[in-house]
PDB file of N, CA and C in Angstrom:
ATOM      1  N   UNK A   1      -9.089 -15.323 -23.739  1.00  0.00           N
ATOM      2  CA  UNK A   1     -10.407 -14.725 -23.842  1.00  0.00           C
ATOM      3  C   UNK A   1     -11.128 -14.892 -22.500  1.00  0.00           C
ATOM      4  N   UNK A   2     -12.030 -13.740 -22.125  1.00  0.00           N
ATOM      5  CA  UNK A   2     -12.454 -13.856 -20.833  1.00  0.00           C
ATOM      6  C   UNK A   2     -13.980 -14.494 -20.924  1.00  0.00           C
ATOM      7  N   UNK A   3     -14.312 -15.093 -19.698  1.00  0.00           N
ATOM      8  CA  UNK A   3     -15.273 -16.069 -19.879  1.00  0.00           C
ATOM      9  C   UNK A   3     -16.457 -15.290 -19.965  1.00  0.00           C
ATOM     10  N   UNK A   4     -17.845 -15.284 -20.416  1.00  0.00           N
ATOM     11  CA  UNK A   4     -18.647 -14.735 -20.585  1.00  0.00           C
ATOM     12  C   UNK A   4     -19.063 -14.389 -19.134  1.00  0.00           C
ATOM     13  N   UNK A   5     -20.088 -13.849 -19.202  1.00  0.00           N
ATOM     14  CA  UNK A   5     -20.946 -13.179 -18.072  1.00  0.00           C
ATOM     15  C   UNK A   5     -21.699 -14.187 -17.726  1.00  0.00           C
ATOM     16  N   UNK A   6     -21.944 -14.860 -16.572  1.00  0.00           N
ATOM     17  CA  UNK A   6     -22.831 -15.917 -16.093  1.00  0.00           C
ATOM     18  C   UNK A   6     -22.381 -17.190 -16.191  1.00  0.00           C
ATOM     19  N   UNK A   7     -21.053 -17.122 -16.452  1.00  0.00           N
ATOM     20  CA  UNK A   7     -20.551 -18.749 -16.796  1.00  0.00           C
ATOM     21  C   UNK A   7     -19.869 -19.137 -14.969  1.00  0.00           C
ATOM     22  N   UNK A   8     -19.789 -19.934 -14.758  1.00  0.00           N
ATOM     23  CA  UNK A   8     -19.347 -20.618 -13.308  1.00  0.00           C
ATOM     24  C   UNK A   8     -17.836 -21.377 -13.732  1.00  0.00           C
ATOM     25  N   UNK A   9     -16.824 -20.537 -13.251  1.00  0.00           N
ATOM     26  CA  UNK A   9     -15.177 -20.825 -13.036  1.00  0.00           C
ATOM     27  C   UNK A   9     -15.203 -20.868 -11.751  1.00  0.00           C
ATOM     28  N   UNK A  10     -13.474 -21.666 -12.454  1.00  0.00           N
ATOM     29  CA  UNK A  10     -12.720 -22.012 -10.730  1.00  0.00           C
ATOM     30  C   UNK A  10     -11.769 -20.566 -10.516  1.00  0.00           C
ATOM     31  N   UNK A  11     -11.613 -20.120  -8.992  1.00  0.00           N
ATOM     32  CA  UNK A  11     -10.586 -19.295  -9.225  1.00  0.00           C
ATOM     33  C   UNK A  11      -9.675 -19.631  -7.602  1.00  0.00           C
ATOM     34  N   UNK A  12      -8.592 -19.627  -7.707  1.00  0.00           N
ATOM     35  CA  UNK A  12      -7.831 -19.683  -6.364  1.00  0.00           C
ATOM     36  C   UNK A  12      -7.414 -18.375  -5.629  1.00  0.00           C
ATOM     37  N   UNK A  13      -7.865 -18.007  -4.322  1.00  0.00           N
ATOM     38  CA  UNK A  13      -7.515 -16.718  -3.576  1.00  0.00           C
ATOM     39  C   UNK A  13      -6.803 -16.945  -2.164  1.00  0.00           C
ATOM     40  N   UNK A  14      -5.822 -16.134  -2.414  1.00  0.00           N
ATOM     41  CA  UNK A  14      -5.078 -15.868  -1.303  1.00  0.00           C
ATOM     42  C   UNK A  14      -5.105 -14.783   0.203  1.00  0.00           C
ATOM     43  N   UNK A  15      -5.841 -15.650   1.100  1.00  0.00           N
ATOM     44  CA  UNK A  15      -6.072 -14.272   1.633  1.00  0.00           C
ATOM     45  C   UNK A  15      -5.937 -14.835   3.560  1.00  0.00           C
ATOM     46  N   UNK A  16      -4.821 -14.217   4.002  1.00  0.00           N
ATOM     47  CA  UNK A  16      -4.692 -14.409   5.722  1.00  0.00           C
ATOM     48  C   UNK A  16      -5.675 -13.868   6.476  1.00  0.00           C
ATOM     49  N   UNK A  17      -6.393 -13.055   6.058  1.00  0.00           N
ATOM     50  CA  UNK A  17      -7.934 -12.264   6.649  1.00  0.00           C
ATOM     51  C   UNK A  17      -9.064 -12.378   6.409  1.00  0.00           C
ATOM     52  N   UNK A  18      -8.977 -12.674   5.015  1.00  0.00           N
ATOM     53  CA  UNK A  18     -10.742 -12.661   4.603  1.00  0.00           C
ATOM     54  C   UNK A  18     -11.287 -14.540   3.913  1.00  0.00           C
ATOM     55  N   UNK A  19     -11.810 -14.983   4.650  1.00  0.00           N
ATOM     56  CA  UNK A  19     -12.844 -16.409   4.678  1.00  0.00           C
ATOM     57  C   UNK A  19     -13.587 -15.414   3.717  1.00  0.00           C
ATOM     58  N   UNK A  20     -13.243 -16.308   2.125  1.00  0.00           N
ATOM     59  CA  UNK A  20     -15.178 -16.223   1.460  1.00  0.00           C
ATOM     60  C   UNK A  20     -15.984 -17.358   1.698  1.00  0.00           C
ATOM     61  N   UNK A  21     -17.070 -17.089   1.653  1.00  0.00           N
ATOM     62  CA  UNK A  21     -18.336 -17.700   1.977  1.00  0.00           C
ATOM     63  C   UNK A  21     -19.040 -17.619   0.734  1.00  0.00           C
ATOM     64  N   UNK A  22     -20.056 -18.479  -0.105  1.00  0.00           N
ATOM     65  CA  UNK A  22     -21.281 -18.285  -0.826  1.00  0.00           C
ATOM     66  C   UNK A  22     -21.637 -17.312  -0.796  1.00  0.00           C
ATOM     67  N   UNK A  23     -22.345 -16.427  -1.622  1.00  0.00           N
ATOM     68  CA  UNK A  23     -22.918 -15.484  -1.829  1.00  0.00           C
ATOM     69  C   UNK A  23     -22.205 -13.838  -1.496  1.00  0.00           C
ATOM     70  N   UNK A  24     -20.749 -13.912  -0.907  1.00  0.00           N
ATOM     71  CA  UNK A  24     -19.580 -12.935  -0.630  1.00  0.00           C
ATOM     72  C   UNK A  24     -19.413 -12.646  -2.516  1.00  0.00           C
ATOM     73  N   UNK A  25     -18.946 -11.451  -2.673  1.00  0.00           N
ATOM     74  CA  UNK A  25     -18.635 -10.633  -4.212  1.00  0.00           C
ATOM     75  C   UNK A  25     -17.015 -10.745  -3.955  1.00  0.00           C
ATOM     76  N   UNK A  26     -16.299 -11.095  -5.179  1.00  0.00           N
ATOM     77  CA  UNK A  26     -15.115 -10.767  -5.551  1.00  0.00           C
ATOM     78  C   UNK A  26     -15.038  -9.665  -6.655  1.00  0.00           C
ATOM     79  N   UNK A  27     -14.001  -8.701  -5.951  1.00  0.00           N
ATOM     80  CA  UNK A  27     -14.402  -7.687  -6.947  1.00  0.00           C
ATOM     81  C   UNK A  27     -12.765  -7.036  -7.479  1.00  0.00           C
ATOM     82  N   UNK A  28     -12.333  -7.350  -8.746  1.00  0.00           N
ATOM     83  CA  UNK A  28     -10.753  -7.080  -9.358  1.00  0.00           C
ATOM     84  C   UNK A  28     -10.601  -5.601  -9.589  1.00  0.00           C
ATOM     85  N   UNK A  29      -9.306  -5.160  -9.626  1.00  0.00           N
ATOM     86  CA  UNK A  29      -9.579  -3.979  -9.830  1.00  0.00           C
ATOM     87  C   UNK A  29      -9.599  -3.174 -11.207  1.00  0.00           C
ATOM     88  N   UNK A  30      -9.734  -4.286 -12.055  1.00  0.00           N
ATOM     89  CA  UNK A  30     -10.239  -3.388 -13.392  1.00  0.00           C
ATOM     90  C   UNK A  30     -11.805  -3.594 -13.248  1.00  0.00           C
ATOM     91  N   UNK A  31     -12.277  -3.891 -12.290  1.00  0.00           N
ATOM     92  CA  UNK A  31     -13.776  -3.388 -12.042  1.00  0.00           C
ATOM     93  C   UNK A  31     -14.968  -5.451 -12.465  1.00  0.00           C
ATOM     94  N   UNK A  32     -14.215  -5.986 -12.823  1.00  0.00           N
ATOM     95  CA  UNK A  32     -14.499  -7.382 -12.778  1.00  0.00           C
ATOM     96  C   UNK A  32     -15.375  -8.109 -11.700  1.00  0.00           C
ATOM     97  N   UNK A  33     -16.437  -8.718 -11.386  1.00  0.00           N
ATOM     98  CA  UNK A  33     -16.924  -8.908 -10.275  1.00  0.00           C
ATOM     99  C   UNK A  33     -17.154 -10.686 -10.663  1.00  0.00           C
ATOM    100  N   UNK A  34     -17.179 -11.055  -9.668  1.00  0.00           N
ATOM    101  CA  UNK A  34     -17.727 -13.118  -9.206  1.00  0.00           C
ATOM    102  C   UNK A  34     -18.526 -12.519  -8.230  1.00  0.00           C
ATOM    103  N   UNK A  35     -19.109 -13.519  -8.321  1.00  0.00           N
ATOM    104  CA  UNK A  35     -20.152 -14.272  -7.203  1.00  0.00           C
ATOM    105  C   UNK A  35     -19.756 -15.457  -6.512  1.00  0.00           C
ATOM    106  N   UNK A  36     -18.918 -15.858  -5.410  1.00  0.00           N
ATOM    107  CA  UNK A  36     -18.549 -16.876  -4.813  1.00  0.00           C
ATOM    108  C   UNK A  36     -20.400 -18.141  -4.770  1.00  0.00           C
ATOM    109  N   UNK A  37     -20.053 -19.298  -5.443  1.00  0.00           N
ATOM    110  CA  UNK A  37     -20.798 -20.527  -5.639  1.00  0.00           C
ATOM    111  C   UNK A  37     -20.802 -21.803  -4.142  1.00  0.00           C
ATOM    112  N   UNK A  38     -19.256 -21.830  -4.413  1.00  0.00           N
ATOM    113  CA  UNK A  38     -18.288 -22.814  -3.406  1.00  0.00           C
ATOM    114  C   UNK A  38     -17.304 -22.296  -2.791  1.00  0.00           C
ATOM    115  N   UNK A  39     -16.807 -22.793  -1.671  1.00  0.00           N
ATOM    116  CA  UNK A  39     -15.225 -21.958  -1.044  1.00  0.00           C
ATOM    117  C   UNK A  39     -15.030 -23.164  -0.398  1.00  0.00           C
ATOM    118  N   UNK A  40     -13.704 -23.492  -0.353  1.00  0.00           N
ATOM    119  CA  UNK A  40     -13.068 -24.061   0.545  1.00  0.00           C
ATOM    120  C   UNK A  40     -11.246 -23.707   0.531  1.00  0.00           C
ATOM    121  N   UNK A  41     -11.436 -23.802   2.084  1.00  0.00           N
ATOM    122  CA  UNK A  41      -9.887 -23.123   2.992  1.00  0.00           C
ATOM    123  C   UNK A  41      -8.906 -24.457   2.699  1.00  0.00           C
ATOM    124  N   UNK A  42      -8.030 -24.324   2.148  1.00  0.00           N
ATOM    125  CA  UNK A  42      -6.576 -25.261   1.719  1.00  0.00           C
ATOM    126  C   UNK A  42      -6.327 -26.018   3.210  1.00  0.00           C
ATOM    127  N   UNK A  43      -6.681 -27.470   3.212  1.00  0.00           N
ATOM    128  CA  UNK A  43      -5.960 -27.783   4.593  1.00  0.00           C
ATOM    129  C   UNK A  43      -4.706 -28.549   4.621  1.00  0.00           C
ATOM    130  N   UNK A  44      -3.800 -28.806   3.755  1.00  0.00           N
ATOM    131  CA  UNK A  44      -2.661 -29.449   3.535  1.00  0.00           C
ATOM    132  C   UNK A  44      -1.740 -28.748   2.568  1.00  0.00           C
ATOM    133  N   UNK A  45      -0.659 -28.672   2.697  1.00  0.00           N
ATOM    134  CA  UNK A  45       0.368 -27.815   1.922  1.00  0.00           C
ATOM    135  C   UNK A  45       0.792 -26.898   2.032  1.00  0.00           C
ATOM    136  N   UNK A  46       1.489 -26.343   1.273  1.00  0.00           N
ATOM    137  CA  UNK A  46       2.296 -24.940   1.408  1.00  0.00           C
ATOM    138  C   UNK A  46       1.376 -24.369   1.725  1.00  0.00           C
ATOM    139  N   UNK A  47      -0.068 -23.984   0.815  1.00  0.00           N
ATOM    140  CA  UNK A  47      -0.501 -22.721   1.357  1.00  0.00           C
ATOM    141  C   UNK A  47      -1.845 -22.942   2.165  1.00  0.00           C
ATOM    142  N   UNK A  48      -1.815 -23.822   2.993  1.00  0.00           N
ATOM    143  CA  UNK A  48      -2.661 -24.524   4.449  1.00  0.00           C
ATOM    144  C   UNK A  48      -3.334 -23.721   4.914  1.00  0.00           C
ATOM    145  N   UNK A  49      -4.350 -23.294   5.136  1.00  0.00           N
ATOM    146  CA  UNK A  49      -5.021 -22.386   5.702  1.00  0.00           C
ATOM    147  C   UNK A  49      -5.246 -20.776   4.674  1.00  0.00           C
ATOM    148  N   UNK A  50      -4.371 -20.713   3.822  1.00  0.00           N
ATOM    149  CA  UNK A  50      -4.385 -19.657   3.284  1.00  0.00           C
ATOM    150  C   UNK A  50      -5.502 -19.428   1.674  1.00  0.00           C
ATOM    151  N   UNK A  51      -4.970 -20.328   1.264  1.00  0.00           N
ATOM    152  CA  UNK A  51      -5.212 -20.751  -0.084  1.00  0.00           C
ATOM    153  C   UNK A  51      -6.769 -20.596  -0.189  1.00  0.00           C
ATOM    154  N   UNK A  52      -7.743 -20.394  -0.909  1.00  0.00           N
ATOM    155  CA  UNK A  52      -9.292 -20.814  -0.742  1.00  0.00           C
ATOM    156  C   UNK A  52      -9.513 -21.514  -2.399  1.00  0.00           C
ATOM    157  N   UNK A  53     -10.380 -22.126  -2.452  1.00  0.00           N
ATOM    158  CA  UNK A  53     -10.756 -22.879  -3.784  1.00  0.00           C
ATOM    159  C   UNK A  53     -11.871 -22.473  -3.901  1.00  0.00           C
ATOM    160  N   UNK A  54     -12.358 -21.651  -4.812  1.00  0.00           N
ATOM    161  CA  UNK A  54     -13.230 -21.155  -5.014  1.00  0.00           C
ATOM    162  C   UNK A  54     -14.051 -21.914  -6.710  1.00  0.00           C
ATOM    163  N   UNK A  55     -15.637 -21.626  -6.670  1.00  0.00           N
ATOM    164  CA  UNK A  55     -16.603 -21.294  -8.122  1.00  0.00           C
ATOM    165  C   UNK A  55     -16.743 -20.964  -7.553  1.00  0.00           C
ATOM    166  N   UNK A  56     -16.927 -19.631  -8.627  1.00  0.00           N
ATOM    167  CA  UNK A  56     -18.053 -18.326  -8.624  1.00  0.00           C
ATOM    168  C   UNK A  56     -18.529 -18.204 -10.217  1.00  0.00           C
ATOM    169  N   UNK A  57     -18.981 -17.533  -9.844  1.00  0.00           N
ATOM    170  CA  UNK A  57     -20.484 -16.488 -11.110  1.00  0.00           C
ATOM    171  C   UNK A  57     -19.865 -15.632 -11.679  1.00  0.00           C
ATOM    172  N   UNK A  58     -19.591 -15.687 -12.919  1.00  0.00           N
ATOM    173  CA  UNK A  58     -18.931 -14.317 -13.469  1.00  0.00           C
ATOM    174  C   UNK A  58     -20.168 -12.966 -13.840  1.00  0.00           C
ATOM    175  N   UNK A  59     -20.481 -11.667 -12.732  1.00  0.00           N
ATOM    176  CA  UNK A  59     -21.121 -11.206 -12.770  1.00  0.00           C
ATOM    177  C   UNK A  59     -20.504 -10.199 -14.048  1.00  0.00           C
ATOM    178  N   UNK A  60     -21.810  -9.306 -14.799  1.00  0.00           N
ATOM    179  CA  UNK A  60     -21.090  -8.231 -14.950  1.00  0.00           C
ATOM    180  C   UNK A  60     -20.590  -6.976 -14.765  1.00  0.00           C
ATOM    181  N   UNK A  61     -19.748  -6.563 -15.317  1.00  0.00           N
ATOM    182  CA  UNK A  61     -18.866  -5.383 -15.071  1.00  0.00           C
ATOM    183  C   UNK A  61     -19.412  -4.184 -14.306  1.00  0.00           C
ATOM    184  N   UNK A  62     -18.414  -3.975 -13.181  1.00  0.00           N
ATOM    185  CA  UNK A  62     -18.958  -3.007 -12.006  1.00  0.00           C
ATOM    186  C   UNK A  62     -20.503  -3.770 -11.668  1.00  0.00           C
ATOM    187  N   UNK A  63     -20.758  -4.648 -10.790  1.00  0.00           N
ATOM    188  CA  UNK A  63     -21.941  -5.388 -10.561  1.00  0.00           C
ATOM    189  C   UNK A  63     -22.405  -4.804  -9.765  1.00  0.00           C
ATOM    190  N   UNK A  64     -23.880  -4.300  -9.359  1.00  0.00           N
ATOM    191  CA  UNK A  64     -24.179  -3.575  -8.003  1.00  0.00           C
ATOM    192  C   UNK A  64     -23.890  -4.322  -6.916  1.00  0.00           C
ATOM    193  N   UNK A  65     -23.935  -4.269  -5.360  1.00  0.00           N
ATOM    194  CA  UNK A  65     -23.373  -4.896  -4.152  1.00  0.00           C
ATOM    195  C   UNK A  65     -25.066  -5.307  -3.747  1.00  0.00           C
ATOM    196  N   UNK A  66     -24.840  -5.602  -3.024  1.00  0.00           N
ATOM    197  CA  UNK A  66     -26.558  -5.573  -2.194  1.00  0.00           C
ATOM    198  C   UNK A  66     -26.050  -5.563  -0.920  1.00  0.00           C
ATOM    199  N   UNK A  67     -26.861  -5.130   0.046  1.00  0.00           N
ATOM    200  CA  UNK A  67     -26.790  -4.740   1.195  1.00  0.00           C
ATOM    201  C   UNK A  67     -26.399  -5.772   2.062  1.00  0.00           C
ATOM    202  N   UNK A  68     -26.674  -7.226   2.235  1.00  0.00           N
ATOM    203  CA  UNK A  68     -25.863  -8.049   2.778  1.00  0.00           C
ATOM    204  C   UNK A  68     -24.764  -8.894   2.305  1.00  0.00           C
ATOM    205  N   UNK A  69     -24.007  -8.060   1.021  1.00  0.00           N
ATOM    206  CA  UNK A  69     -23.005  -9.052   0.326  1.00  0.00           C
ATOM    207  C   UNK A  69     -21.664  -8.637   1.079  1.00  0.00           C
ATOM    208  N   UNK A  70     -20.698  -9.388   0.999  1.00  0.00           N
ATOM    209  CA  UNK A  70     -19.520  -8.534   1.336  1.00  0.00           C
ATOM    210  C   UNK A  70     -18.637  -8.802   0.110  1.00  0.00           C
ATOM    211  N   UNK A  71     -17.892  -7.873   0.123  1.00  0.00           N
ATOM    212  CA  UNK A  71     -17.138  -7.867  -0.975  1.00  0.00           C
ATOM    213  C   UNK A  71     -15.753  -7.629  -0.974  1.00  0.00           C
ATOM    214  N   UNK A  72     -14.916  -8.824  -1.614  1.00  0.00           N
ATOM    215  CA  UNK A  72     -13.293  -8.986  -1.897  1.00  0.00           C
ATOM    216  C   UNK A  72     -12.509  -8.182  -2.295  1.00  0.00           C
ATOM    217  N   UNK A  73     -12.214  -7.249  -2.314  1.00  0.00           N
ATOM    218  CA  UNK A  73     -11.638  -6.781  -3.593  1.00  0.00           C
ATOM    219  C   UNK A  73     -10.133  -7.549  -3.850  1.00  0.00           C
ATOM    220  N   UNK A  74      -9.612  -7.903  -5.006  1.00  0.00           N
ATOM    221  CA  UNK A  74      -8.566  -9.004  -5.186  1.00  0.00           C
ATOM    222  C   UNK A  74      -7.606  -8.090  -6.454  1.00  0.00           C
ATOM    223  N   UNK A  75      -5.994  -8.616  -6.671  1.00  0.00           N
ATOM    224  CA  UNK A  75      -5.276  -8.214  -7.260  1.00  0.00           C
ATOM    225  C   UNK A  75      -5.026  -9.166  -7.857  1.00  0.00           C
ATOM    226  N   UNK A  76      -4.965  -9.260  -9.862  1.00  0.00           N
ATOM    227  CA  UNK A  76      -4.470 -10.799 -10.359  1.00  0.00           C
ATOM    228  C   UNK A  76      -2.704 -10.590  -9.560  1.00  0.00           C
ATOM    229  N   UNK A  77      -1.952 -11.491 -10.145  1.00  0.00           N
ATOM    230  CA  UNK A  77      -0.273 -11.546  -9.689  1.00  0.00           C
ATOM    231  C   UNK A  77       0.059 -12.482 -10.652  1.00  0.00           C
ATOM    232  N   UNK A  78       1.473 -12.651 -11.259  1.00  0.00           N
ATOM    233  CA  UNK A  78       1.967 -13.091 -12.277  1.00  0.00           C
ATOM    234  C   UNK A  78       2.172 -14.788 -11.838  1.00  0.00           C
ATOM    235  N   UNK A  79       1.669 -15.678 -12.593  1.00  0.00           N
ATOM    236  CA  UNK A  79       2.448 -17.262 -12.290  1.00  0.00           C
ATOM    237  C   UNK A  79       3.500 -17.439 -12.077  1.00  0.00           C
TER     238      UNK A  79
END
């Protein structure tokens, strides 16, 4: 079951290009949006630099952007 709208999860992102920051939008592509809370860049292990540890905000569905947000767009991938 998916977490309500406004609840604060952990989520892990993989990304060689894009640093989220606080207040940056993650946005899935069945149209799902977060609000990055916390971020931090993996500094030990396999995925060292890559990895980010994220809370965010579970906004809702198709969330508007605002003019200084930037926004993720992310793919889930199988465990």
């Amino acid at each position: 079951m998916p977490s309500p709208t406004g609840a604060i999860v952990g989520l892990y992102v993989d990304s060689r290009l894009f640093v989220l920051a606080p207040g940056d939008m993650i946005r899935t592509q069945t149209g799902r949006s977060y609000e990055v809370v916390e971020a931090r860049v993996q500094q030990r292990g396999k995925w060292a630099g890559i990895r980010q540890h994220l809370r965010v905000v579970v906004l809702e569905h198709d969330a508007p952007v605002r003019e200084d947000q930037r926004v993720m767009p992310i793919r889930w991938y199988r465990r």
